[in-house]
PDB file of N, CA and C in Angstrom:
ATOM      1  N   UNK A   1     -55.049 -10.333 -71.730  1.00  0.00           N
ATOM      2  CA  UNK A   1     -56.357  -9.781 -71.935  1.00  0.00           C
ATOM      3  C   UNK A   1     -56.805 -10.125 -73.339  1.00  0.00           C
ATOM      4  N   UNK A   2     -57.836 -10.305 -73.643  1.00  0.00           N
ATOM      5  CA  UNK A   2     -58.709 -11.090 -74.476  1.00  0.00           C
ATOM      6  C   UNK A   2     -59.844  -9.671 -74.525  1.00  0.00           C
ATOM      7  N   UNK A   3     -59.827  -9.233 -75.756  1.00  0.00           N
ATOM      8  CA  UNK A   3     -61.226  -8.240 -76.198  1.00  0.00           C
ATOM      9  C   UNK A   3     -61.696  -8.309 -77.453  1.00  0.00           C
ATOM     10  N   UNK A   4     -62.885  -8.323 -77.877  1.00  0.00           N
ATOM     11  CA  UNK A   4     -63.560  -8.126 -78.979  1.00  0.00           C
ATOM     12  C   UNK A   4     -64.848  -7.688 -79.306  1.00  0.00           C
ATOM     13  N   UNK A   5     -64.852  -6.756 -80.509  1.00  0.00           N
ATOM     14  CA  UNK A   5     -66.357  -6.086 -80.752  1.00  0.00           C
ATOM     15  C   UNK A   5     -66.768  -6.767 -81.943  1.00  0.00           C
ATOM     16  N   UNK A   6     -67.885  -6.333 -82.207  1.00  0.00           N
ATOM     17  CA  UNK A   6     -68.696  -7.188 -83.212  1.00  0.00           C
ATOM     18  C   UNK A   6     -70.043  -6.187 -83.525  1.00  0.00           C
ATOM     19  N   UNK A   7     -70.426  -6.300 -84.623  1.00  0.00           N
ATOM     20  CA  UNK A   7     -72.247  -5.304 -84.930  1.00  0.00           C
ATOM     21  C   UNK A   7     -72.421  -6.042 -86.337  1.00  0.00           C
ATOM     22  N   UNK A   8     -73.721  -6.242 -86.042  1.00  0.00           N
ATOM     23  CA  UNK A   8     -74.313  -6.471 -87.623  1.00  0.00           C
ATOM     24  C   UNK A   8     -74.268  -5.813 -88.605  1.00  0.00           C
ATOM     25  N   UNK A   9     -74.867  -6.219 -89.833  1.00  0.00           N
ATOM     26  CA  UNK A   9     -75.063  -5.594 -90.919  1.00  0.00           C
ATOM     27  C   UNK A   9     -76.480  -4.485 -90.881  1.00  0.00           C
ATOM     28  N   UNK A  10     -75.907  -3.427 -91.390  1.00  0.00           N
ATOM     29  CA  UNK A  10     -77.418  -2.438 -90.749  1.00  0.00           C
ATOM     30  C   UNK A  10     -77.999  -1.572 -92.429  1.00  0.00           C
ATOM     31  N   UNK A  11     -78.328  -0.688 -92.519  1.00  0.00           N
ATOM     32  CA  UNK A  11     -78.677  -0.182 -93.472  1.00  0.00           C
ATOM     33  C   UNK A  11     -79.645   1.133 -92.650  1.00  0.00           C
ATOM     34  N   UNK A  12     -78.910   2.378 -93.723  1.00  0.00           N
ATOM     35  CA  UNK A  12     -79.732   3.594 -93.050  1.00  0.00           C
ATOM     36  C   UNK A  12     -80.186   4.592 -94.088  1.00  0.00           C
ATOM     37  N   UNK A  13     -80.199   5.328 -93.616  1.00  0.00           N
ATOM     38  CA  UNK A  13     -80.533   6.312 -94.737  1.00  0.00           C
ATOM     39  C   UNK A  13     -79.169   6.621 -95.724  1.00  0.00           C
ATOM     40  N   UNK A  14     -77.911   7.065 -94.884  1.00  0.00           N
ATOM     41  CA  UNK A  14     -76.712   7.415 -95.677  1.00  0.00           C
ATOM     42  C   UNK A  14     -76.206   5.749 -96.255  1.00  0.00           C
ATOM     43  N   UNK A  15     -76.799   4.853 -96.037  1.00  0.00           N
ATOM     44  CA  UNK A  15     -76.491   4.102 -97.035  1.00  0.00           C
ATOM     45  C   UNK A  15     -76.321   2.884 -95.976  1.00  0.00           C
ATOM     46  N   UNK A  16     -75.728   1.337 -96.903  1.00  0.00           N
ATOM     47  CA  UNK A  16     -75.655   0.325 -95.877  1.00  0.00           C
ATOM     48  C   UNK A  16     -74.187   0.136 -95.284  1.00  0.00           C
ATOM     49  N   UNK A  17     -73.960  -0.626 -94.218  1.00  0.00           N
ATOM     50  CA  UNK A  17     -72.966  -0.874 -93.387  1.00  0.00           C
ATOM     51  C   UNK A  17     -72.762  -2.208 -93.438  1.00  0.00           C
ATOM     52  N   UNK A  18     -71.573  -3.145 -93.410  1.00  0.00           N
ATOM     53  CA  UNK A  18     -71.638  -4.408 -93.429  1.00  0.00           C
ATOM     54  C   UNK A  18     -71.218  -4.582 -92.235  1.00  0.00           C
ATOM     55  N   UNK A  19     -71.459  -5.920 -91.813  1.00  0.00           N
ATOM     56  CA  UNK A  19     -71.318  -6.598 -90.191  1.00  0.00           C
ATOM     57  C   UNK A  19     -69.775  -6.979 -90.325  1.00  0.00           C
ATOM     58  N   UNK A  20     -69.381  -6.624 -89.142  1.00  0.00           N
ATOM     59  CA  UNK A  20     -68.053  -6.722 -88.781  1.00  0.00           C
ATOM     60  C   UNK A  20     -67.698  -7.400 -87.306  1.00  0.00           C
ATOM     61  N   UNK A  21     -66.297  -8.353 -87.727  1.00  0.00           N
ATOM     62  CA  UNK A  21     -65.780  -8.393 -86.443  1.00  0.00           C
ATOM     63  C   UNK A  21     -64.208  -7.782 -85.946  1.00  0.00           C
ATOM     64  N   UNK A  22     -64.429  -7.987 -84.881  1.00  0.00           N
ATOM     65  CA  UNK A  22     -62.404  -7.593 -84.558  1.00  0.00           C
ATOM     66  C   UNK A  22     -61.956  -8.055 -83.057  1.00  0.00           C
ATOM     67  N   UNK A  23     -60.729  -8.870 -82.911  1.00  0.00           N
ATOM     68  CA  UNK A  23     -60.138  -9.032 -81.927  1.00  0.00           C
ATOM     69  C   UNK A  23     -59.014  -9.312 -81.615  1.00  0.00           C
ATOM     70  N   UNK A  24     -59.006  -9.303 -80.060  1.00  0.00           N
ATOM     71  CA  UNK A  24     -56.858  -9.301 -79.761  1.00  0.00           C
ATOM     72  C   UNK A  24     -56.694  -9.670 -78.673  1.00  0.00           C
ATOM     73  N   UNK A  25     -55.592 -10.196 -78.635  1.00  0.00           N
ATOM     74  CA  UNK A  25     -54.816 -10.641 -77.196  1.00  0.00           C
ATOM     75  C   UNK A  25     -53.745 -10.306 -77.054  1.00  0.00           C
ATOM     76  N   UNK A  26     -53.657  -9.800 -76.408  1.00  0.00           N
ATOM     77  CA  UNK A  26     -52.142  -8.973 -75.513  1.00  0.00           C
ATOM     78  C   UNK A  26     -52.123  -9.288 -74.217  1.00  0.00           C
ATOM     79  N   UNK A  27     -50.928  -8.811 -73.494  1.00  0.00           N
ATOM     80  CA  UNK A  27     -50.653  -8.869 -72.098  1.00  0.00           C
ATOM     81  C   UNK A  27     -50.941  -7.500 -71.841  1.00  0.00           C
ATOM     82  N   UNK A  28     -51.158  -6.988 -70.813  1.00  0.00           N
ATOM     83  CA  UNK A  28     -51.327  -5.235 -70.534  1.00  0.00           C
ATOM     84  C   UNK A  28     -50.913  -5.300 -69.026  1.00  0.00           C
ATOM     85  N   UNK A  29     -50.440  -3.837 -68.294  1.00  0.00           N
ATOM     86  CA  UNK A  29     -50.041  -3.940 -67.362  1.00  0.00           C
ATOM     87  C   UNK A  29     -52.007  -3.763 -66.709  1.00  0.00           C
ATOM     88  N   UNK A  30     -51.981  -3.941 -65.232  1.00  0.00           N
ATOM     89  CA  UNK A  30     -53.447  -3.749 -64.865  1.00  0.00           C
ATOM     90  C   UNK A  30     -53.016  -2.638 -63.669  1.00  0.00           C
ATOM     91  N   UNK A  31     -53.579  -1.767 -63.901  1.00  0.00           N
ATOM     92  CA  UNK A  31     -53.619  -0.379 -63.229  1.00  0.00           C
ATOM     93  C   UNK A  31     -54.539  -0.162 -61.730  1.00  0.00           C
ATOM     94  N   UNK A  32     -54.127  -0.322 -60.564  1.00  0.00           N
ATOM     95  CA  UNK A  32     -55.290  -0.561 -59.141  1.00  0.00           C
ATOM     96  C   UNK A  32     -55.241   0.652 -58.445  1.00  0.00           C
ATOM     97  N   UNK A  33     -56.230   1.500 -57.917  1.00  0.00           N
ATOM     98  CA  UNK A  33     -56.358   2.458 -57.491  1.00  0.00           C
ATOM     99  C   UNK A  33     -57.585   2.817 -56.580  1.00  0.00           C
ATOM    100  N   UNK A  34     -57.165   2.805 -55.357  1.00  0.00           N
ATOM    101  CA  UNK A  34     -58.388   2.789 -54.905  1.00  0.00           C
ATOM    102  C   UNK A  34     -59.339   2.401 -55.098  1.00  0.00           C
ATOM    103  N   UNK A  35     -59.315   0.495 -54.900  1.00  0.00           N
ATOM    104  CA  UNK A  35     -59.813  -0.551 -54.755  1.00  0.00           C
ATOM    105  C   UNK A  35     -60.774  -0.544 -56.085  1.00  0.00           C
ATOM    106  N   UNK A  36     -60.534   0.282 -57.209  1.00  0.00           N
ATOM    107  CA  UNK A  36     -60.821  -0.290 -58.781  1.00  0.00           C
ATOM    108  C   UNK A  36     -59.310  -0.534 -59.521  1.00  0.00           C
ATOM    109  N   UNK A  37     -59.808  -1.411 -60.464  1.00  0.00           N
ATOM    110  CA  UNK A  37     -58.894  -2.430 -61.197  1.00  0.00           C
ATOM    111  C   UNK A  37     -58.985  -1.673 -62.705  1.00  0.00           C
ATOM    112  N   UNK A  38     -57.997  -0.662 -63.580  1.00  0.00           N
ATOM    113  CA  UNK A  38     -58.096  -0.211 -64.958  1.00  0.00           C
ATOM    114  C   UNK A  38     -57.298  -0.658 -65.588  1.00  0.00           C
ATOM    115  N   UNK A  39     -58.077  -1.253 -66.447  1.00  0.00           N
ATOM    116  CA  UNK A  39     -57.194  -1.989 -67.766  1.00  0.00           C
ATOM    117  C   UNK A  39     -57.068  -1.276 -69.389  1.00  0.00           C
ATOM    118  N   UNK A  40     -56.091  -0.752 -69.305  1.00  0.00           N
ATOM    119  CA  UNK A  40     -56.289  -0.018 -70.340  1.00  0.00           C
ATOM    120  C   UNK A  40     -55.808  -0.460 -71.977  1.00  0.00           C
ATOM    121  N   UNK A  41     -56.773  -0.256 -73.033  1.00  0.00           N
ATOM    122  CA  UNK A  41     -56.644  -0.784 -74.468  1.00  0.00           C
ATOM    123  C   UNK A  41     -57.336   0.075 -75.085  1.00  0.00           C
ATOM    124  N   UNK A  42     -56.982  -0.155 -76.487  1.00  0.00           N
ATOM    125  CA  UNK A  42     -57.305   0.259 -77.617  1.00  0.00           C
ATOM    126  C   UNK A  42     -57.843  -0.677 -78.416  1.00  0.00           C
ATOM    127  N   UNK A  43     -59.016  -0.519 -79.607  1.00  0.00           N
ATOM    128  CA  UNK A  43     -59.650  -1.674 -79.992  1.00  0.00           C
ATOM    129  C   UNK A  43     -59.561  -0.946 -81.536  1.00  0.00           C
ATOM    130  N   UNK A  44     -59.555  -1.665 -82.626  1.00  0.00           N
ATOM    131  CA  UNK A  44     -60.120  -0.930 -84.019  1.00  0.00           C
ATOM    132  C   UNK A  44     -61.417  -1.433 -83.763  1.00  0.00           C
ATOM    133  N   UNK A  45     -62.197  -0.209 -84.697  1.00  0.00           N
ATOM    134  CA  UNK A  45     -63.611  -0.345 -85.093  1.00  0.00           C
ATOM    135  C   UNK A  45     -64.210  -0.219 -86.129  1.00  0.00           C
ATOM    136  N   UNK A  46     -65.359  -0.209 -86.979  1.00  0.00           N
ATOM    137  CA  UNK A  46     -65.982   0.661 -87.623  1.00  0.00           C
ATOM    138  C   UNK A  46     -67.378   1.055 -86.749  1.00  0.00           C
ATOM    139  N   UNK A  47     -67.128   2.050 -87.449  1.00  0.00           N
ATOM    140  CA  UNK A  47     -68.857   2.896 -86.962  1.00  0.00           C
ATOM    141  C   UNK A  47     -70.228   1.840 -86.886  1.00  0.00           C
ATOM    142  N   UNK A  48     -71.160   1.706 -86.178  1.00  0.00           N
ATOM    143  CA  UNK A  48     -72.068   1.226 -86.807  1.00  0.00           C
ATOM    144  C   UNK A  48     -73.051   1.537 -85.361  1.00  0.00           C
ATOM    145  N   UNK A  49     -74.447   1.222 -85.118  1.00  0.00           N
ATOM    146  CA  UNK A  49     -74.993   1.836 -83.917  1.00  0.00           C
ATOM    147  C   UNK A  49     -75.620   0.607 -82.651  1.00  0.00           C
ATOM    148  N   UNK A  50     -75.016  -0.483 -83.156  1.00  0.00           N
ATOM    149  CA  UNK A  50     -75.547  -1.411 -82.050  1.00  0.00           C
ATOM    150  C   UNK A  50     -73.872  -1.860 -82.254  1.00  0.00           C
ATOM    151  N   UNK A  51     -73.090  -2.176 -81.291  1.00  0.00           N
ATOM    152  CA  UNK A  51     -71.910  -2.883 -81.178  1.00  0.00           C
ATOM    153  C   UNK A  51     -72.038  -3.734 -80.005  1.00  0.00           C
ATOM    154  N   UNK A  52     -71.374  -4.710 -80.006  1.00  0.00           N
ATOM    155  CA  UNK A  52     -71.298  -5.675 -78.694  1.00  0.00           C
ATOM    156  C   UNK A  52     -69.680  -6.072 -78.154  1.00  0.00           C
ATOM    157  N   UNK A  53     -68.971  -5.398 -77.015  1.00  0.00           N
ATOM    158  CA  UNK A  53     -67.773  -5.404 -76.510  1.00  0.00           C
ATOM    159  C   UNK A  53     -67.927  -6.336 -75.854  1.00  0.00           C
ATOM    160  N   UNK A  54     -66.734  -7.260 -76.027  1.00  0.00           N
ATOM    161  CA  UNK A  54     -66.221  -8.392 -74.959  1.00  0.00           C
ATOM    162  C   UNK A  54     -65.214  -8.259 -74.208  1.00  0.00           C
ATOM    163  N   UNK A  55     -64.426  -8.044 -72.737  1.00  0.00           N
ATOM    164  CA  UNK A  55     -63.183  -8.173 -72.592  1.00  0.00           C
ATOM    165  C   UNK A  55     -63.298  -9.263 -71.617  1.00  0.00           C
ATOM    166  N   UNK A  56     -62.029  -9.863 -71.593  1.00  0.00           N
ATOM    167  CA  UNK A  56     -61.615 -10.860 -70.720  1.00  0.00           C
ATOM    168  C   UNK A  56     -60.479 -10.587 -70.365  1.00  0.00           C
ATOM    169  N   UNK A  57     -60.149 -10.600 -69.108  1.00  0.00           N
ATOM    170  CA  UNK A  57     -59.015 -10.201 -68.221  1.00  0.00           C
ATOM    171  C   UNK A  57     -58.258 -11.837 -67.167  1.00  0.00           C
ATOM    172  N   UNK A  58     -57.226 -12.238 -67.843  1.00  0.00           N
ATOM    173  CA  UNK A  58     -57.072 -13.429 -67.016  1.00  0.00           C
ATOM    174  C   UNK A  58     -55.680 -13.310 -66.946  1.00  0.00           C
ATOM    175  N   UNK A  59     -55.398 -14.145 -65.489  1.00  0.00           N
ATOM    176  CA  UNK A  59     -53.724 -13.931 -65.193  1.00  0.00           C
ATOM    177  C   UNK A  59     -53.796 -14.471 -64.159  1.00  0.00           C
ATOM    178  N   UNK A  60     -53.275 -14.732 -62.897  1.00  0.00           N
ATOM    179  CA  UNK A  60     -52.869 -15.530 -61.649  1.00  0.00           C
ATOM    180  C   UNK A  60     -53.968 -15.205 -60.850  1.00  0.00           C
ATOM    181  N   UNK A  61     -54.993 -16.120 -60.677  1.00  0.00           N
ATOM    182  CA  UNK A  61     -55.934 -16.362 -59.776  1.00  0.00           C
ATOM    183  C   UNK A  61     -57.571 -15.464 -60.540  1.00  0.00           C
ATOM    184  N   UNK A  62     -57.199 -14.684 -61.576  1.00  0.00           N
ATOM    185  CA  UNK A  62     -57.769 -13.813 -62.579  1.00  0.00           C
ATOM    186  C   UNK A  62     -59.031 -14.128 -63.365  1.00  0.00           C
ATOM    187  N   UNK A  63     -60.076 -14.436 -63.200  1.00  0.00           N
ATOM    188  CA  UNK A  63     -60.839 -14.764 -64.957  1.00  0.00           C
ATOM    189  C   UNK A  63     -61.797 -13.916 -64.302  1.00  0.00           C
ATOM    190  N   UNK A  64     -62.059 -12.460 -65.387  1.00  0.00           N
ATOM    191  CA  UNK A  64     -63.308 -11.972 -65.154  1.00  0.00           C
ATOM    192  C   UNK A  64     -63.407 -11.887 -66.916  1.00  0.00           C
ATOM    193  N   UNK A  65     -64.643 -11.487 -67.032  1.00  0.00           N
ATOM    194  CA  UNK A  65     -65.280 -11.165 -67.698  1.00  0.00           C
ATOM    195  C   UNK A  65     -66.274  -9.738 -68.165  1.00  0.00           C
ATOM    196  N   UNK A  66     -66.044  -8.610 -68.827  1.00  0.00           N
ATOM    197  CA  UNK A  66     -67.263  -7.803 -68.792  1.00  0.00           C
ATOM    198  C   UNK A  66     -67.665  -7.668 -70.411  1.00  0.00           C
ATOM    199  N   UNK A  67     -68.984  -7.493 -70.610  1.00  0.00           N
ATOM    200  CA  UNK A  67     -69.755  -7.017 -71.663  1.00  0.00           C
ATOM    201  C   UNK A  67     -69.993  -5.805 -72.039  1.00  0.00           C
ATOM    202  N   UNK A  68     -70.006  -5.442 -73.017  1.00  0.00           N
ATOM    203  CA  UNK A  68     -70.970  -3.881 -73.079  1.00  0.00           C
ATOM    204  C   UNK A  68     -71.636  -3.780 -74.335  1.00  0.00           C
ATOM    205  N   UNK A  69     -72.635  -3.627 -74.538  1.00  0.00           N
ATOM    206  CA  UNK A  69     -73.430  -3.100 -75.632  1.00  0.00           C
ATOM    207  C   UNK A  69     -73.532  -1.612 -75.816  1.00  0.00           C
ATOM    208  N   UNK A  70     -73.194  -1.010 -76.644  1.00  0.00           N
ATOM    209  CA  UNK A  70     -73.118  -0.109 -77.264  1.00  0.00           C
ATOM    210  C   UNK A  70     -73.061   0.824 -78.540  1.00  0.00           C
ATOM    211  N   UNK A  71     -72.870   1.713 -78.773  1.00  0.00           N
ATOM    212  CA  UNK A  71     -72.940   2.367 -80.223  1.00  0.00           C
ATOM    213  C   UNK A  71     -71.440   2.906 -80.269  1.00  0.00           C
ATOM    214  N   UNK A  72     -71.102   2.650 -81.839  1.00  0.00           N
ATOM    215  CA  UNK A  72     -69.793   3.667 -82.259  1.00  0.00           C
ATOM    216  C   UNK A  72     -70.470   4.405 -83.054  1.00  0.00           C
ATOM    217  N   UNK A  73     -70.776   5.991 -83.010  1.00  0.00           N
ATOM    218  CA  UNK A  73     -71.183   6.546 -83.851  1.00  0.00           C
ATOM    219  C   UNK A  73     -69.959   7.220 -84.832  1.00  0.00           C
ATOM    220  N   UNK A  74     -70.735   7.455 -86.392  1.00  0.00           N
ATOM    221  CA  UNK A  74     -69.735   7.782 -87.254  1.00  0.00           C
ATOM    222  C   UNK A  74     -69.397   9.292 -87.351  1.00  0.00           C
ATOM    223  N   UNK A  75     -68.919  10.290 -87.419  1.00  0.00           N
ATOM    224  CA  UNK A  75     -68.790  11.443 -87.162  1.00  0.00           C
ATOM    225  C   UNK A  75     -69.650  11.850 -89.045  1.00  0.00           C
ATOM    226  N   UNK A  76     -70.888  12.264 -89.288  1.00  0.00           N
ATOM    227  CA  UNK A  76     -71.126  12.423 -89.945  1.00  0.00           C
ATOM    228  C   UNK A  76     -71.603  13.869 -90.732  1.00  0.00           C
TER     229      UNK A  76
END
């Protein structure tokens, strides 16, 4: 498995944020349960309010792909 997040550089009121990236590859076991597929990970982050998640899941007969756009908010 293949994942990575990413967010720009932002600026707010409590001050500015710099753009960041982060990613990893591991093997993970893949978890099936009533015909959904859970892949479970952990990612580092920093806070910031637009983020963009990548994972890639590949292995024997395997290549998906999902996206997510989202927010890490900072506990402020």
């Amino acid at each position: 498995m293949e994942a990575g997040a990413s967010a720009q550089k932002e600026e707010s009121e409590a001050g500015g944020r710099g753009a960041w990236k982060t990613a990893q590859t591991r093997e993970l076991p893949v978890l099936a349960e009533g015909g959904a597929t859970v892949v479970p990970f952990l990612l580092t982050y920093r806070c910031a309010s637009t983020v963009k998640v990548v994972a890639t899941l590949t292995g024997p007969g395997v290549q998906e792909t999902r996206t997510l756009d989202t927010a890490f908010p900072c506990a402020e």
